[in-house]
C-alpha atoms as a PDB file:
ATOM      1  CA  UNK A   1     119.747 114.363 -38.495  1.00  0.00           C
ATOM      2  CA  UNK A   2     117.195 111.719 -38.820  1.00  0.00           C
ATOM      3  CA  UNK A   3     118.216 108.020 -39.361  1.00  0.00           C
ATOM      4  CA  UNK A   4     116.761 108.039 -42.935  1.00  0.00           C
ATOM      5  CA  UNK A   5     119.007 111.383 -43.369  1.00  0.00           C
ATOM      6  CA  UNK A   6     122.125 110.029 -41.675  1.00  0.00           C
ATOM      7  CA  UNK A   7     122.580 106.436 -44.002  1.00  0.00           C
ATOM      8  CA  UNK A   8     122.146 108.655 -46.912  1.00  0.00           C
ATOM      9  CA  UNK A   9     124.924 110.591 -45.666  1.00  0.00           C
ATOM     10  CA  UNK A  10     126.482 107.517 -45.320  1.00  0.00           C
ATOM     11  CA  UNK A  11     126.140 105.684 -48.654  1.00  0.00           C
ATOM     12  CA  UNK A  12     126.357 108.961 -50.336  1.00  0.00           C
ATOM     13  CA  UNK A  13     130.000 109.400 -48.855  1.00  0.00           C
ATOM     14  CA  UNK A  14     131.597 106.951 -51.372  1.00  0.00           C
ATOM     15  CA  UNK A  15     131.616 108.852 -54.717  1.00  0.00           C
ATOM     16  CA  UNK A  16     129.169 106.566 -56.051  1.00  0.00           C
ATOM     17  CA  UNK A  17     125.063 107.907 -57.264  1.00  0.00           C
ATOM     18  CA  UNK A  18     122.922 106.726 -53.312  1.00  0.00           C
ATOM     19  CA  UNK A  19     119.656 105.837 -53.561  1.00  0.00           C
ATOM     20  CA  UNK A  20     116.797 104.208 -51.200  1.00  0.00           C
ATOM     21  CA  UNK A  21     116.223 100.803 -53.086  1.00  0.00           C
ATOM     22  CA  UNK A  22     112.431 101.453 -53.229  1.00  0.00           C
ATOM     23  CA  UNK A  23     113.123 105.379 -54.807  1.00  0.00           C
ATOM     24  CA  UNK A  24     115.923 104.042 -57.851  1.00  0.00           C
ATOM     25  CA  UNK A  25     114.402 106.064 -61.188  1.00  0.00           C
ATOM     26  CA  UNK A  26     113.386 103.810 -63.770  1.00  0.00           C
ATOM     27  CA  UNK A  27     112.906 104.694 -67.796  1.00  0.00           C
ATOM     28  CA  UNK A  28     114.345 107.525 -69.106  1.00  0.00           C
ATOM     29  CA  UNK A  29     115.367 108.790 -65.652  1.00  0.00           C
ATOM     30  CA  UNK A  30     117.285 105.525 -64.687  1.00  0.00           C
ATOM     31  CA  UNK A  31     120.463 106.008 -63.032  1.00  0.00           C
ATOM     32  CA  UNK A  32     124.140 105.550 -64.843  1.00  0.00           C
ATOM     33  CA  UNK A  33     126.138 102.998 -63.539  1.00  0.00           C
ATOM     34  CA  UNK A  34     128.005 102.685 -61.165  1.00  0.00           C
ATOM     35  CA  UNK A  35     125.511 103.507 -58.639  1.00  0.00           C
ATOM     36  CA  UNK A  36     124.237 103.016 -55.030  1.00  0.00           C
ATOM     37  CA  UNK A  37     121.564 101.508 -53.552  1.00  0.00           C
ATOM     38  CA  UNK A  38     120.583 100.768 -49.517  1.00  0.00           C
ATOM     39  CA  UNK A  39     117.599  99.607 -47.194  1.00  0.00           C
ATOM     40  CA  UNK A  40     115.971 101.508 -44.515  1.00  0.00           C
ATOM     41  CA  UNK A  41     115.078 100.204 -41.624  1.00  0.00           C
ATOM     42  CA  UNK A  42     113.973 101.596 -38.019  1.00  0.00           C
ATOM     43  CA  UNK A  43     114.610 100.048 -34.277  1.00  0.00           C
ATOM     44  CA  UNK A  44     113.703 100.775 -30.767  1.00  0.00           C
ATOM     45  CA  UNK A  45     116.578 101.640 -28.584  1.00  0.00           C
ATOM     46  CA  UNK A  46     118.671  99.109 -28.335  1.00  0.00           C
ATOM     47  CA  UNK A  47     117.704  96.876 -31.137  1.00  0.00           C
ATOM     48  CA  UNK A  48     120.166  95.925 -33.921  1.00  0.00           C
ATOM     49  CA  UNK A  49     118.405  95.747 -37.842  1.00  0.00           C
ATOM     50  CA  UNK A  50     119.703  93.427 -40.662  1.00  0.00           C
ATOM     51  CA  UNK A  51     120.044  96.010 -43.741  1.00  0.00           C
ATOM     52  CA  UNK A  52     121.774  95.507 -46.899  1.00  0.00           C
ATOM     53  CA  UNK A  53     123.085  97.565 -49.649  1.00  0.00           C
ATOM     54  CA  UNK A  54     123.953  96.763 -53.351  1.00  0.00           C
ATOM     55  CA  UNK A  55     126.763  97.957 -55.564  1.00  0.00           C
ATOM     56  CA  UNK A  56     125.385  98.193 -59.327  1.00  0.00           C
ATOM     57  CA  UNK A  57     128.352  98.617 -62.067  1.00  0.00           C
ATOM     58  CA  UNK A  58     128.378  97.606 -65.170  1.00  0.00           C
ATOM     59  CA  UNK A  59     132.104  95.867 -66.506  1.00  0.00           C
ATOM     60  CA  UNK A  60     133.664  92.741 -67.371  1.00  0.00           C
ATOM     61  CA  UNK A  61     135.524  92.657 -64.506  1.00  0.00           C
ATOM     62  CA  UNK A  62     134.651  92.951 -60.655  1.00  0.00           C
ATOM     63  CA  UNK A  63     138.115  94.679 -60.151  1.00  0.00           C
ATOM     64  CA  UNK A  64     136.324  98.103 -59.637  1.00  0.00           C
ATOM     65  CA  UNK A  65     132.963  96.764 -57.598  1.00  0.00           C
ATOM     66  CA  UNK A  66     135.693  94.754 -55.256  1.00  0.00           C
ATOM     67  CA  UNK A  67     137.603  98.016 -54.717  1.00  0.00           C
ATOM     68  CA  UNK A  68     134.586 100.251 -53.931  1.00  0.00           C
ATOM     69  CA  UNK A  69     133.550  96.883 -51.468  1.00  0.00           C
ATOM     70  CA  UNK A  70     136.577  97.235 -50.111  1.00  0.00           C
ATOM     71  CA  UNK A  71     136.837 100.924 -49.133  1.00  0.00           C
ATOM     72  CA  UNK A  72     133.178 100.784 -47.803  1.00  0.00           C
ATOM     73  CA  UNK A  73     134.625  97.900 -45.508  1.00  0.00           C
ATOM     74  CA  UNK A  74     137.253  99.527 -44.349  1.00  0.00           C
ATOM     75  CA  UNK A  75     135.017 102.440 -43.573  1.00  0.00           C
ATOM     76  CA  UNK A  76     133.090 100.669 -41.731  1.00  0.00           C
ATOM     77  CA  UNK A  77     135.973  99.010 -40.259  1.00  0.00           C
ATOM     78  CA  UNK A  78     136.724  96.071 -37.628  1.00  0.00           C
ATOM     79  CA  UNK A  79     134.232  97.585 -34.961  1.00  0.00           C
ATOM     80  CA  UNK A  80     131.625  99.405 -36.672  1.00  0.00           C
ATOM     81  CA  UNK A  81     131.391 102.677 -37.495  1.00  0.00           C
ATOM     82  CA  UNK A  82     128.596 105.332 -35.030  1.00  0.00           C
ATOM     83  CA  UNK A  83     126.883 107.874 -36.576  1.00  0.00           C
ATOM     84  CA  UNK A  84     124.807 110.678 -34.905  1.00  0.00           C
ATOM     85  CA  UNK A  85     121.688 110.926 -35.357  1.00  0.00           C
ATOM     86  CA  UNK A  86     118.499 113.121 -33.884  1.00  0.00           C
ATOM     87  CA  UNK A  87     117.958 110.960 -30.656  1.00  0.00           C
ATOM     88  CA  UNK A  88     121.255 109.433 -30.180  1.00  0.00           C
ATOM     89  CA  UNK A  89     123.122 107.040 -32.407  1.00  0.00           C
ATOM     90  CA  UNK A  90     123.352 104.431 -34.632  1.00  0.00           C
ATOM     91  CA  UNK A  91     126.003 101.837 -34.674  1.00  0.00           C
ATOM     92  CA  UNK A  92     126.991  99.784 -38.372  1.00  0.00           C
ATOM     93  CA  UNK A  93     128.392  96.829 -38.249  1.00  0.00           C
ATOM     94  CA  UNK A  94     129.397  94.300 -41.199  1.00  0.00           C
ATOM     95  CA  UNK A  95     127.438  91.516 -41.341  1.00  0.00           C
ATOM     96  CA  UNK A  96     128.203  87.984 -42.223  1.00  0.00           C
ATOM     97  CA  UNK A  97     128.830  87.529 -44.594  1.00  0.00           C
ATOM     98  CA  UNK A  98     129.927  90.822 -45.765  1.00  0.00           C
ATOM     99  CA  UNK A  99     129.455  90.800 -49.331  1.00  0.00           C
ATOM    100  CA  UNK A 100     128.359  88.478 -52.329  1.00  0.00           C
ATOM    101  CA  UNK A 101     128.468  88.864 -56.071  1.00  0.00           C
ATOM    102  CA  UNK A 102     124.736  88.601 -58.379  1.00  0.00           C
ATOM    103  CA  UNK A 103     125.006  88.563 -62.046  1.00  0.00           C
ATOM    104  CA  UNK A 104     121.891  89.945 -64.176  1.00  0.00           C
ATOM    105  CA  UNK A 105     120.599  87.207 -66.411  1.00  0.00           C
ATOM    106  CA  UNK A 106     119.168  89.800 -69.090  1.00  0.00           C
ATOM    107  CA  UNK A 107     122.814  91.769 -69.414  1.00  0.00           C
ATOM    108  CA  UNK A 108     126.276  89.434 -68.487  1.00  0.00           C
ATOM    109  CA  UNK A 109     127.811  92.840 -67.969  1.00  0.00           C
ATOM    110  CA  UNK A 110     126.201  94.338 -64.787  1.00  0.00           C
ATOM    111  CA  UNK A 111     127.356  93.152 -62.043  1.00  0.00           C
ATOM    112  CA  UNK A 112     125.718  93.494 -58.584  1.00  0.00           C
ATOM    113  CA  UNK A 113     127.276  93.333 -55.376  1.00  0.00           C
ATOM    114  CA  UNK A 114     125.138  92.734 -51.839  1.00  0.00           C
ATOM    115  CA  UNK A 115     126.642  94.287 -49.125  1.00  0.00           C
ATOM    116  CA  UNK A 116     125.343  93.189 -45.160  1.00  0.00           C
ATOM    117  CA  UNK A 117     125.050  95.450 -42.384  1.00  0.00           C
ATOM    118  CA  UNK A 118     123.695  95.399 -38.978  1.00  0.00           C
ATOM    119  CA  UNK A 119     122.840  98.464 -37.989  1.00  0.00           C
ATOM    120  CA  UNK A 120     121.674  98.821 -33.849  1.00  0.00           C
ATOM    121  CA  UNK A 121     119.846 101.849 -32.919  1.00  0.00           C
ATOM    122  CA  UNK A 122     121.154 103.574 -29.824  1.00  0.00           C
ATOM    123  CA  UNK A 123     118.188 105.938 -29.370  1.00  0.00           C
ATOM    124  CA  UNK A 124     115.579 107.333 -27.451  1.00  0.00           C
ATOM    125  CA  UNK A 125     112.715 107.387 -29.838  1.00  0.00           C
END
């Protein structure tokens, strides 16, 4: 599994729409929300990567968002969480901070929520 391959898995494993940031649909193909979206970023072995991710919902309240922030966290978990990948591993971390909340200033409704990760590349290649 390549690295692009394996944070899709990843992001995708939260019941929630996962998209590369630079690939979301726009128009008539735009996503619903709530939805998914995450960076991609390569390093050389034994390099760790800032990456982010956002949560997208649209509500009144950030009592979902702060849930699905939550169980992503604890996924991720005190120590990181290692995934396989073609030529080794990679190794996600939460950044500092972990999260923090962006409004939209053309629609008070969606609410956006930036997730940090460090991810460091345990590979050959």
């Amino acid at each position: 599994m390549t690295v692009d391959e394996a944070l899709y898995q990843f992001y995708s494993g939260f019941g929630l729409r996962a998209m590369e940031e630079n690939s979301v649909p726009t128009g008539n193909d735009r996503p619903l929300f709530p939805y998914l979206t995450y960076q991609v970023a390569t390093g050389d072995f034994d390099t760790t990567v800032a990456l982010s991710a956002s949560l997208w919902y649209r509500s009144e309240s950030l009592v979902e968002i702060n849930a699905k922030r939550n169980e992503i966290s604890r996924a991720i978990g005190p120590g990181g969480v290692s995934l396989k990948v073609d030529n080794g591993r990679i190794w996600i971390t939460r950044g500092a901070p972990f999260s923090s909340t962006m409004g939209d200033p053309e629609d008070a409704l969606i609410k956006r929520m930036i997730l940090n990760v460090s991810v460091s590349y345990l590979t050959t290649d």
